[in-house]
PDB file of N, CA and C in Angstrom:
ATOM      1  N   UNK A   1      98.065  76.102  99.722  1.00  0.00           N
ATOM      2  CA  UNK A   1      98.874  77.139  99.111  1.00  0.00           C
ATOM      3  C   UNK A   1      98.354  77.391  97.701  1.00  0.00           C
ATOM      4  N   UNK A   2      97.964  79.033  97.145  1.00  0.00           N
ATOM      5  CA  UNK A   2      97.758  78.810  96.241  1.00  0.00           C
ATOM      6  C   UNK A   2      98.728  78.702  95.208  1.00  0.00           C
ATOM      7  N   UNK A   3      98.540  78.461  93.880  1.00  0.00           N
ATOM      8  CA  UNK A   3      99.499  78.808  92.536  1.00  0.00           C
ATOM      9  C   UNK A   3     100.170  80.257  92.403  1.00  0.00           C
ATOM     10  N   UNK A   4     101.481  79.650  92.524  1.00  0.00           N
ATOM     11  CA  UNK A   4     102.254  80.955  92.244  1.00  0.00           C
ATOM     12  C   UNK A   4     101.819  81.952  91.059  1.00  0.00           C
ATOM     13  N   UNK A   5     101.585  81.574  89.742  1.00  0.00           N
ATOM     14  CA  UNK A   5     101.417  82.133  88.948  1.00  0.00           C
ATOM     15  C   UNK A   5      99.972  83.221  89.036  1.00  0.00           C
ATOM     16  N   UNK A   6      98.823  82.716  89.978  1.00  0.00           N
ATOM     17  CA  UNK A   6      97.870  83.332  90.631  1.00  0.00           C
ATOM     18  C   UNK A   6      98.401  84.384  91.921  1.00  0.00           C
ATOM     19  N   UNK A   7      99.157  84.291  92.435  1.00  0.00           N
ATOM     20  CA  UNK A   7      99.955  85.048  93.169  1.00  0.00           C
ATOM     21  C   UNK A   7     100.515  86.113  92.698  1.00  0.00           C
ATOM     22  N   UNK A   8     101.206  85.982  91.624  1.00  0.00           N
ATOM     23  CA  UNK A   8     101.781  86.307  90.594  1.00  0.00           C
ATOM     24  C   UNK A   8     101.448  87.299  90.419  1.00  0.00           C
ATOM     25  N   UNK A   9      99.906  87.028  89.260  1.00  0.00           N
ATOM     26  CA  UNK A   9      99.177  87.848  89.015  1.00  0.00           C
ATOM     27  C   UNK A   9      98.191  88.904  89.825  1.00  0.00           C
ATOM     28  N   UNK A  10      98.533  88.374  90.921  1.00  0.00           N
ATOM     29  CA  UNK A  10      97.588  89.854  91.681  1.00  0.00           C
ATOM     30  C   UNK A  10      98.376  90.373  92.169  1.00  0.00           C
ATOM     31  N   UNK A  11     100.054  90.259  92.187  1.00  0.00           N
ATOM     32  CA  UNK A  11     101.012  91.701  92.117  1.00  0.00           C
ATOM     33  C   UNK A  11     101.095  92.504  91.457  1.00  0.00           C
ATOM     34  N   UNK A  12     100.621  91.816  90.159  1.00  0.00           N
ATOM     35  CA  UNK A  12     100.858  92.662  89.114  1.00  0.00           C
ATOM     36  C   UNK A  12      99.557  93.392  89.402  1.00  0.00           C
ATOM     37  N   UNK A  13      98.130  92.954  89.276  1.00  0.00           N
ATOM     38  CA  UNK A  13      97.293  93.926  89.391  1.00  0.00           C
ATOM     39  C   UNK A  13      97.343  95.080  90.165  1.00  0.00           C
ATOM     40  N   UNK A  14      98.139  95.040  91.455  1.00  0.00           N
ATOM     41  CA  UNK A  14      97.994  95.955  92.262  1.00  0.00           C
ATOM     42  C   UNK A  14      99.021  96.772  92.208  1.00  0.00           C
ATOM     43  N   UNK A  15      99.993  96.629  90.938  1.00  0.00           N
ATOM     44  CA  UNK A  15     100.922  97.412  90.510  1.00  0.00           C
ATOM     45  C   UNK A  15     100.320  98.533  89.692  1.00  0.00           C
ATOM     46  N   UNK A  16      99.513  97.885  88.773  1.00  0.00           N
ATOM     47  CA  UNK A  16      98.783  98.600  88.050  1.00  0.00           C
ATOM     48  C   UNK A  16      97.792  99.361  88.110  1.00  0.00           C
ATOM     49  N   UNK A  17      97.226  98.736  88.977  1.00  0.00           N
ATOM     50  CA  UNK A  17      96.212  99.775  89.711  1.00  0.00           C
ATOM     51  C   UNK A  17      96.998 101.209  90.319  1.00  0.00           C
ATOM     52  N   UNK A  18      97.942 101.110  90.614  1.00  0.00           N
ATOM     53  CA  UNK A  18      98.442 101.989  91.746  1.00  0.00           C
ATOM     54  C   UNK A  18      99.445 102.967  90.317  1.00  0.00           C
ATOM     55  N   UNK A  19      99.706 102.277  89.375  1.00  0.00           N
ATOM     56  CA  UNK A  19     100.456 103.398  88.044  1.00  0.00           C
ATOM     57  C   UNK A  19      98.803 103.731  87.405  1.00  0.00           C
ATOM     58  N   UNK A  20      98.111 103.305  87.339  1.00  0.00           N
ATOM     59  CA  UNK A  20      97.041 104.235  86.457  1.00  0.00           C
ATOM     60  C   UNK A  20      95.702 104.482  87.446  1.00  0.00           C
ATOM     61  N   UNK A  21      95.580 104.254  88.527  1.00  0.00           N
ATOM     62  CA  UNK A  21      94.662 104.836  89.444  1.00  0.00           C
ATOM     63  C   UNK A  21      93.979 106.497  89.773  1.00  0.00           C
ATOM     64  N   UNK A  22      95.363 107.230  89.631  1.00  0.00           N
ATOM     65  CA  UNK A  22      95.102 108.956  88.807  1.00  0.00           C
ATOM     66  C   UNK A  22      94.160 109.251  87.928  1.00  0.00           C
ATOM     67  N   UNK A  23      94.922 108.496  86.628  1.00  0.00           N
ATOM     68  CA  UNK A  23      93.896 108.864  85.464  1.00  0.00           C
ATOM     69  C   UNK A  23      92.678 108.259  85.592  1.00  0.00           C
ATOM     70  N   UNK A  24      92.301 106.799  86.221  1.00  0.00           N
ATOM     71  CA  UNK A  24      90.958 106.449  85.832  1.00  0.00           C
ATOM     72  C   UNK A  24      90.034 107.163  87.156  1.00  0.00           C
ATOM     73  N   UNK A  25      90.929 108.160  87.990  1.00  0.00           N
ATOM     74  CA  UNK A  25      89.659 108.709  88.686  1.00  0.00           C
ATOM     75  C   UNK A  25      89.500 109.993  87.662  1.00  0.00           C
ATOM     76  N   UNK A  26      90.489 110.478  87.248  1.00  0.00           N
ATOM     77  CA  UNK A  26      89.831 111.809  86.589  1.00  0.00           C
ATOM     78  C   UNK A  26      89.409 111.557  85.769  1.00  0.00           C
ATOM     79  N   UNK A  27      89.268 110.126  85.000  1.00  0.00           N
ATOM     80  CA  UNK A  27      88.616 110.227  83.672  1.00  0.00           C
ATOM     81  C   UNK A  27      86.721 109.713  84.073  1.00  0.00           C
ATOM     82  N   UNK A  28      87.083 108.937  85.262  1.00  0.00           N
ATOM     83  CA  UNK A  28      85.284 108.637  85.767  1.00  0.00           C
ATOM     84  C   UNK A  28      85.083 110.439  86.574  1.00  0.00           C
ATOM     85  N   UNK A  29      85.571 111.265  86.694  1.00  0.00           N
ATOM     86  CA  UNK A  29      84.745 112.369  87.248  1.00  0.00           C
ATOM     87  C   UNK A  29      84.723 113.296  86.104  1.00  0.00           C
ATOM     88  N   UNK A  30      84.955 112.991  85.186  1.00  0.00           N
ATOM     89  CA  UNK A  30      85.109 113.479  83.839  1.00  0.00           C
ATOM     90  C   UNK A  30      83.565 112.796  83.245  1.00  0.00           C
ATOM     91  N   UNK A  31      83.211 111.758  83.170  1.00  0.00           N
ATOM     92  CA  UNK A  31      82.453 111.098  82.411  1.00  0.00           C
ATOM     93  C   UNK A  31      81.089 110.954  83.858  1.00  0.00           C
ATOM     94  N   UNK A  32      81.366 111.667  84.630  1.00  0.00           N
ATOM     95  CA  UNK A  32      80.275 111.675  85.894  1.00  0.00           C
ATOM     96  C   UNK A  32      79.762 113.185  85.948  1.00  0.00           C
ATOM     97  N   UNK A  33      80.512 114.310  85.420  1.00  0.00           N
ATOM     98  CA  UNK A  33      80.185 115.537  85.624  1.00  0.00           C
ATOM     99  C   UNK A  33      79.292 116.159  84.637  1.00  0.00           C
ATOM    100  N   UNK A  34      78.168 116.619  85.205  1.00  0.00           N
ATOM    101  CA  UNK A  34      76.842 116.952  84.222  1.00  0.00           C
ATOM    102  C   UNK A  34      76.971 117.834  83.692  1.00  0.00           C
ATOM    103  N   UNK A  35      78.309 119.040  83.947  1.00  0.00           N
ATOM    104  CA  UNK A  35      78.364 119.886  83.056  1.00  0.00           C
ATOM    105  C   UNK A  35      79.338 119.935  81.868  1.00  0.00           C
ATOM    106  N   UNK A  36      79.742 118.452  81.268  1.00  0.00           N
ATOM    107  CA  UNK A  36      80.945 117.964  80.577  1.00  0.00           C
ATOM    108  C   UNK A  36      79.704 118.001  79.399  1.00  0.00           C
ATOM    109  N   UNK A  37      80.456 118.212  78.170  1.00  0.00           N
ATOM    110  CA  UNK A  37      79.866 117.972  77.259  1.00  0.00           C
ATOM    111  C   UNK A  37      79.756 116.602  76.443  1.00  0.00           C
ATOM    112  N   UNK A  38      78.832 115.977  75.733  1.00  0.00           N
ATOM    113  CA  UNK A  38      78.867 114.976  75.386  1.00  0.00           C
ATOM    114  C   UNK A  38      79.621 114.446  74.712  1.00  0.00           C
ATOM    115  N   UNK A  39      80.732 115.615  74.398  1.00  0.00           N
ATOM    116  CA  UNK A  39      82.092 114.825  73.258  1.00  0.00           C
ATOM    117  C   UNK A  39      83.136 114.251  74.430  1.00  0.00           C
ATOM    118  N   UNK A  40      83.193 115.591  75.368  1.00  0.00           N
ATOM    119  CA  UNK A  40      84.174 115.228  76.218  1.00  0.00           C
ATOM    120  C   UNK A  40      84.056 114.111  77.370  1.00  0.00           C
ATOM    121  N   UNK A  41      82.678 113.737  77.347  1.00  0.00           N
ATOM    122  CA  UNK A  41      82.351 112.405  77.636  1.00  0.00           C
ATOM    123  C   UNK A  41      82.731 111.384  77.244  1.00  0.00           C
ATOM    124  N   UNK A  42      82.472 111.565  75.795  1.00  0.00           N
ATOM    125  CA  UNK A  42      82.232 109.993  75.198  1.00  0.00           C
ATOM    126  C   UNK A  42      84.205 110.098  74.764  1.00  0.00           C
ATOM    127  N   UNK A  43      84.730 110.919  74.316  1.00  0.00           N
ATOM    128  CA  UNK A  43      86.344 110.787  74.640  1.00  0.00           C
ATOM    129  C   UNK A  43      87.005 110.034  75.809  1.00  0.00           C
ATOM    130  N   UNK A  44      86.221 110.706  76.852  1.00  0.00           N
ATOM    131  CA  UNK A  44      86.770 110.466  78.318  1.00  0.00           C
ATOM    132  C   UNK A  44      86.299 108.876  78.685  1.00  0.00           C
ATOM    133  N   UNK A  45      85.619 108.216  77.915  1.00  0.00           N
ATOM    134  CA  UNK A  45      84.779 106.755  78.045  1.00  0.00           C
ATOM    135  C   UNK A  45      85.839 106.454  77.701  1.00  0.00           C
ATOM    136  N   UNK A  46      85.988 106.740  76.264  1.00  0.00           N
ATOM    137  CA  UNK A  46      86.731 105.849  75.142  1.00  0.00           C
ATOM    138  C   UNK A  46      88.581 105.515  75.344  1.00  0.00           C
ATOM    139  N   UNK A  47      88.749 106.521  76.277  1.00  0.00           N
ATOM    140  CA  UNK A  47      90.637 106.688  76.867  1.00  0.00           C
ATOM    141  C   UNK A  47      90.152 105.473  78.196  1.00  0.00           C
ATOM    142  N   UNK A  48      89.251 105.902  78.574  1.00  0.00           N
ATOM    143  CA  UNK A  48      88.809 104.923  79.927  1.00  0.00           C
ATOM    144  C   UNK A  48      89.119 103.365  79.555  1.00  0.00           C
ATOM    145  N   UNK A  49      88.208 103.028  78.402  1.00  0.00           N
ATOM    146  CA  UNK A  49      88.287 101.777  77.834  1.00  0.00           C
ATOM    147  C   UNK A  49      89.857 100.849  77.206  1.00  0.00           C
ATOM    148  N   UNK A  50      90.397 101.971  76.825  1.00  0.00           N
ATOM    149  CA  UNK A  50      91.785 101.788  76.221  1.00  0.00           C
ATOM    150  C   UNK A  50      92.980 101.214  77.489  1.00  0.00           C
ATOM    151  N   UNK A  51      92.640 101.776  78.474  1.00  0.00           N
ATOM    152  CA  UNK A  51      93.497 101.615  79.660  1.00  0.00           C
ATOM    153  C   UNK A  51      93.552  99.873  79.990  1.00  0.00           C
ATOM    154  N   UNK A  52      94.294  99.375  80.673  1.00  0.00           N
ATOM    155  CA  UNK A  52      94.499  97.805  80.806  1.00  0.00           C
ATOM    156  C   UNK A  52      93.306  97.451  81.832  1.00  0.00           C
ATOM    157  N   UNK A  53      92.687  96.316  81.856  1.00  0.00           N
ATOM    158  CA  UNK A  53      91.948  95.688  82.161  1.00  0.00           C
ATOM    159  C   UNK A  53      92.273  95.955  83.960  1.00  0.00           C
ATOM    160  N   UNK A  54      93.101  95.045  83.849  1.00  0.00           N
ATOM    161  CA  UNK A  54      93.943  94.457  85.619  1.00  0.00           C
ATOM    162  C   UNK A  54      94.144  95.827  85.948  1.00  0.00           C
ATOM    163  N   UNK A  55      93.941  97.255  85.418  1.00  0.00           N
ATOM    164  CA  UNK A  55      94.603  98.394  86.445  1.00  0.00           C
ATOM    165  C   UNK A  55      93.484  98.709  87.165  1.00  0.00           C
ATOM    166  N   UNK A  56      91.776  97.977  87.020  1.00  0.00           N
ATOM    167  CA  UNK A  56      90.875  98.354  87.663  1.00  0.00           C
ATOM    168  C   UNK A  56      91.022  97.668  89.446  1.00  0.00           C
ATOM    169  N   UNK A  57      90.638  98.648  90.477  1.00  0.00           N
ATOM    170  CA  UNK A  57      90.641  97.892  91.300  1.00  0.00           C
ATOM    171  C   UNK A  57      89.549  97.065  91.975  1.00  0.00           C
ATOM    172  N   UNK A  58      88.548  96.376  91.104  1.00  0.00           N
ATOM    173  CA  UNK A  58      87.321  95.500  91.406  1.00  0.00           C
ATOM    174  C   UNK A  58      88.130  94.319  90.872  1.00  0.00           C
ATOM    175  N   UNK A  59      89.140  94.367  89.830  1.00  0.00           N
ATOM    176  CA  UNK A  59      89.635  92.986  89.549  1.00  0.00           C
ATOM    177  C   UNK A  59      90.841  92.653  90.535  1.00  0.00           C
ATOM    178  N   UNK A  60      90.835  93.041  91.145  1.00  0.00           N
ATOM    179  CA  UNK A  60      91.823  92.047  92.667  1.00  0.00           C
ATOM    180  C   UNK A  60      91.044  91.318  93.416  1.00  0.00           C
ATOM    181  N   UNK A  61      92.087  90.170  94.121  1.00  0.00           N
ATOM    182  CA  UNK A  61      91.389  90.078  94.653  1.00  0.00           C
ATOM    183  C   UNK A  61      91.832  89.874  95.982  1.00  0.00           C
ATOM    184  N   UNK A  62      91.166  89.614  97.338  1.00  0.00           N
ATOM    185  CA  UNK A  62      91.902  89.490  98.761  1.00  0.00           C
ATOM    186  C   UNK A  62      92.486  88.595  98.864  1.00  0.00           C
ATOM    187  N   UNK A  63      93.729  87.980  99.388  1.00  0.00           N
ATOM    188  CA  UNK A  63      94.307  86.692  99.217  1.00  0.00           C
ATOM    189  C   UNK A  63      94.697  86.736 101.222  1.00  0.00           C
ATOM    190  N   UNK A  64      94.791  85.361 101.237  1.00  0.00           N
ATOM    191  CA  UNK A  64      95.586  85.084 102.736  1.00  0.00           C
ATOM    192  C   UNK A  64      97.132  85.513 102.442  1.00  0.00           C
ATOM    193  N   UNK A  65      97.396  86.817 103.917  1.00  0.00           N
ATOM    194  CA  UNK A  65      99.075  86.885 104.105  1.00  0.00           C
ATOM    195  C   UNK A  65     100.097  85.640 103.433  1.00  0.00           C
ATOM    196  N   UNK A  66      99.462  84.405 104.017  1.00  0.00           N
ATOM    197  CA  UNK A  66     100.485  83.429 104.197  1.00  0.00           C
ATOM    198  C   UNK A  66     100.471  82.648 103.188  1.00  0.00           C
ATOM    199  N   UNK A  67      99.274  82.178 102.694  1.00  0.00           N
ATOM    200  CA  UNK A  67      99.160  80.797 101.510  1.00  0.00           C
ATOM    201  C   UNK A  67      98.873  81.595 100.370  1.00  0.00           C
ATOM    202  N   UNK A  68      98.356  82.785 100.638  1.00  0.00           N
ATOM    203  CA  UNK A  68      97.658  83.029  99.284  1.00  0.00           C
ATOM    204  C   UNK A  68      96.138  82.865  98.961  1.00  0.00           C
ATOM    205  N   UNK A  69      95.921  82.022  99.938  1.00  0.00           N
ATOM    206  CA  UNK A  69      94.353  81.508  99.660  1.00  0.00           C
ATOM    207  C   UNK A  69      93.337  82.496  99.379  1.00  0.00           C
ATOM    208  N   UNK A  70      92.588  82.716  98.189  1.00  0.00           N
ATOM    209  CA  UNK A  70      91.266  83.573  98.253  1.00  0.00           C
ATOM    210  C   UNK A  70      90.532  83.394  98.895  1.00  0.00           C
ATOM    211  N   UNK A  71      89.937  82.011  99.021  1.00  0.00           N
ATOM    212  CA  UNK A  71      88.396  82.178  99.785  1.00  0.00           C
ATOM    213  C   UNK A  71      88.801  82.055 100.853  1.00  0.00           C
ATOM    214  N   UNK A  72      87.304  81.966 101.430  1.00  0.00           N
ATOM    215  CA  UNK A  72      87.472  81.989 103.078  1.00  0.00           C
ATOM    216  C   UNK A  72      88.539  83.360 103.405  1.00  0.00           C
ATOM    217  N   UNK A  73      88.711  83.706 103.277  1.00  0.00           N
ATOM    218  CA  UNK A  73      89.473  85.544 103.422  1.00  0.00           C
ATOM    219  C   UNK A  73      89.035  86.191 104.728  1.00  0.00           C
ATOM    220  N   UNK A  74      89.419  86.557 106.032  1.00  0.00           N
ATOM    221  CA  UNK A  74      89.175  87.549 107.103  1.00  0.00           C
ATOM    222  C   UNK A  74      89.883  88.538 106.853  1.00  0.00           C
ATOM    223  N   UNK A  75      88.949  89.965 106.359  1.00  0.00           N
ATOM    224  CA  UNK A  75      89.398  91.157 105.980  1.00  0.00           C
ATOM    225  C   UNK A  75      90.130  91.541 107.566  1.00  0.00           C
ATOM    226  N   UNK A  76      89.728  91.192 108.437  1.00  0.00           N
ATOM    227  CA  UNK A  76      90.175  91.477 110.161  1.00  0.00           C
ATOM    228  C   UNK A  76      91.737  91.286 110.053  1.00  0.00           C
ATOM    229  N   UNK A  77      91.958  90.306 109.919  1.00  0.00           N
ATOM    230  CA  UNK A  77      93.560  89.709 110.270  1.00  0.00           C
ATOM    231  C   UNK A  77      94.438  89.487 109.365  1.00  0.00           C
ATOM    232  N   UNK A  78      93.560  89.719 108.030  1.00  0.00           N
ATOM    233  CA  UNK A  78      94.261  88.940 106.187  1.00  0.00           C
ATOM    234  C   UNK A  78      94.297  87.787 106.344  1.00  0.00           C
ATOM    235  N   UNK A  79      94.087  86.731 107.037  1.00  0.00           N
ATOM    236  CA  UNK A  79      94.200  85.261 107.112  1.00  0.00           C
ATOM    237  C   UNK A  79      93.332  84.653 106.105  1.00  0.00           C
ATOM    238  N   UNK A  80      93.173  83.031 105.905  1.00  0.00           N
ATOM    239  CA  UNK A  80      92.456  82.940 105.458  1.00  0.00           C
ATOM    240  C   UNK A  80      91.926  81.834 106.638  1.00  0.00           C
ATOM    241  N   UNK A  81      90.699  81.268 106.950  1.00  0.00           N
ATOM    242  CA  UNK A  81      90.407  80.401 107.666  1.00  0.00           C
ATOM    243  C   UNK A  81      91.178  79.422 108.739  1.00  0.00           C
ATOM    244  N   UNK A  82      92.113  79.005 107.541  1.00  0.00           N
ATOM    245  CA  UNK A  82      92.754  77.859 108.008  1.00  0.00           C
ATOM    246  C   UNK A  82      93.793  78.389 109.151  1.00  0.00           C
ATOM    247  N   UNK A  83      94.769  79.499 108.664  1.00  0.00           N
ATOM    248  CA  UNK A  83      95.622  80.052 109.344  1.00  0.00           C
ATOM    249  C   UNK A  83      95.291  80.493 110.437  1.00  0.00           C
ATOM    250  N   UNK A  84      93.521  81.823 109.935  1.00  0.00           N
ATOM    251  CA  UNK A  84      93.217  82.127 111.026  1.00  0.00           C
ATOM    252  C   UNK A  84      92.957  81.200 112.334  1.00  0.00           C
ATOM    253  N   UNK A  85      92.581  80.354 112.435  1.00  0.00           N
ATOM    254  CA  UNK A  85      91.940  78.976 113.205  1.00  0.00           C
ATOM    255  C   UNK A  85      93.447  78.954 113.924  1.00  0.00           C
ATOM    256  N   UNK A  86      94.693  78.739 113.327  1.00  0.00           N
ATOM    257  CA  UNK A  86      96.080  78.211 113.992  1.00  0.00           C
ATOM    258  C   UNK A  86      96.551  79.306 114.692  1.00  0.00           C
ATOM    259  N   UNK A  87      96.071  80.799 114.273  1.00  0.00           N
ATOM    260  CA  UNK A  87      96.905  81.291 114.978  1.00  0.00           C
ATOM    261  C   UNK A  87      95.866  81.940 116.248  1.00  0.00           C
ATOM    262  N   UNK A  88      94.594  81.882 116.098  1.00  0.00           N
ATOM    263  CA  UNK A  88      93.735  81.704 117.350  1.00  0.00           C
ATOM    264  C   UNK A  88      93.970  80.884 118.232  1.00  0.00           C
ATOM    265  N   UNK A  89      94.351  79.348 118.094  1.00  0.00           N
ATOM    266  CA  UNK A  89      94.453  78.391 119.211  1.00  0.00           C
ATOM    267  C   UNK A  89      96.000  78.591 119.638  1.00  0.00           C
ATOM    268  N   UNK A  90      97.027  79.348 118.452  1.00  0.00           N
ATOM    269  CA  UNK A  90      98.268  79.630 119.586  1.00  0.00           C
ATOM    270  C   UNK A  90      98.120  80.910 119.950  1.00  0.00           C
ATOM    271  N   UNK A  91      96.823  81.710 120.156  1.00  0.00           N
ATOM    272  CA  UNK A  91      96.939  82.885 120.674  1.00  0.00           C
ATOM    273  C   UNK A  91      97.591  83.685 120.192  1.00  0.00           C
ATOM    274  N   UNK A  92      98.246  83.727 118.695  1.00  0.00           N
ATOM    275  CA  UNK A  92      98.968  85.190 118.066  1.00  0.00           C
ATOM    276  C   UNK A  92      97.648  85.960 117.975  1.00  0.00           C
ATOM    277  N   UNK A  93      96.435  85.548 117.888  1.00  0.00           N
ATOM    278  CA  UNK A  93      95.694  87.022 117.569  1.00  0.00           C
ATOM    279  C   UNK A  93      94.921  87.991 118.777  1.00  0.00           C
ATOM    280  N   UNK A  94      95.089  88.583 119.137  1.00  0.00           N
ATOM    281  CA  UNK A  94      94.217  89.442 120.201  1.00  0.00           C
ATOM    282  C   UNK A  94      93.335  89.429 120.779  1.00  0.00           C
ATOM    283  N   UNK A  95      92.543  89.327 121.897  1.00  0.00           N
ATOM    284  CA  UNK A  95      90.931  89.133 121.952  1.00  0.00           C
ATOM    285  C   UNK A  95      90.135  88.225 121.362  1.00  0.00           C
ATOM    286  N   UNK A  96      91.287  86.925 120.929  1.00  0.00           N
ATOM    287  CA  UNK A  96      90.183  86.009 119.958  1.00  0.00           C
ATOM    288  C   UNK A  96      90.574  84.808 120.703  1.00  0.00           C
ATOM    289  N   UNK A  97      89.711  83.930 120.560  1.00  0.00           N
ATOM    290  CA  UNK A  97      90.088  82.411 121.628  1.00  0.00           C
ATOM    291  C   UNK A  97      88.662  81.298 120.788  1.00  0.00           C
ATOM    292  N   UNK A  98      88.690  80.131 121.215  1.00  0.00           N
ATOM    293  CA  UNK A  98      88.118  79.527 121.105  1.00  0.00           C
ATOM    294  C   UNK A  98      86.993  79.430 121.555  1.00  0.00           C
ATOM    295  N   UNK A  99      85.658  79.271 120.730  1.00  0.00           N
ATOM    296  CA  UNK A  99      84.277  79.454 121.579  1.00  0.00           C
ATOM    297  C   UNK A  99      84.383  78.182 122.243  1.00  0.00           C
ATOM    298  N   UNK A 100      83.868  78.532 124.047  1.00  0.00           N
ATOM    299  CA  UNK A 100      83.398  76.765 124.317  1.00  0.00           C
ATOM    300  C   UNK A 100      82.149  77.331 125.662  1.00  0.00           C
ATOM    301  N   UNK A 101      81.450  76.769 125.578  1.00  0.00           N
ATOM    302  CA  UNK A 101      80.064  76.778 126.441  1.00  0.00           C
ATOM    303  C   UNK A 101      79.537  75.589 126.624  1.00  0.00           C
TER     304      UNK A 101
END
């Protein structure tokens, strides 16, 4: 299980992402468009920069449904390893079973 307070914190990121996600696309197609002038560029950087860190969405990260766990992560099911593995051998997942040959 991970730390609540790590838990925590990637609610909040994905809160934030989702209240300032608007502006930081219009301000990157703002600072991407070749016919913007170089003030309204380097403005459109500089509001970019000002915005909170955690509202980007490269700083989340995938966690397991159940524990929380980051690594080991299956984007397929949201599990993370461990879970995934338990709920394969009781058959909650679909089309998935145990390899044996």
């Amino acid at each position: 299980m991970a730390k609540t307070s790590m838990i925590e914190r990637e609610k909040k990121r994905v809160l934030l992402n989702e209240k300032f996600d608007k502006k930081r696309k219009q301000l990157k197609k703002i600072i991407r468009d070749l016919r913007a002038s170089d003030d309204e560029r380097t403005d459109a950087e500089n509001k970019l920069q000002v915005l909170p860190r955690d509202s980007s969405r490269t700083r989340q990260r995938s966690r397991c449904r159940l524990c929380g766990r980051s690594r080991a992560y299956n984007r397929l099911t949201g599990l993370c390893r461990i879970h995934m593995r338990y709920s394969v051998m009781n058959g909650l997942v679909p089309g998935m079973h145990k390899a044996s040959w």
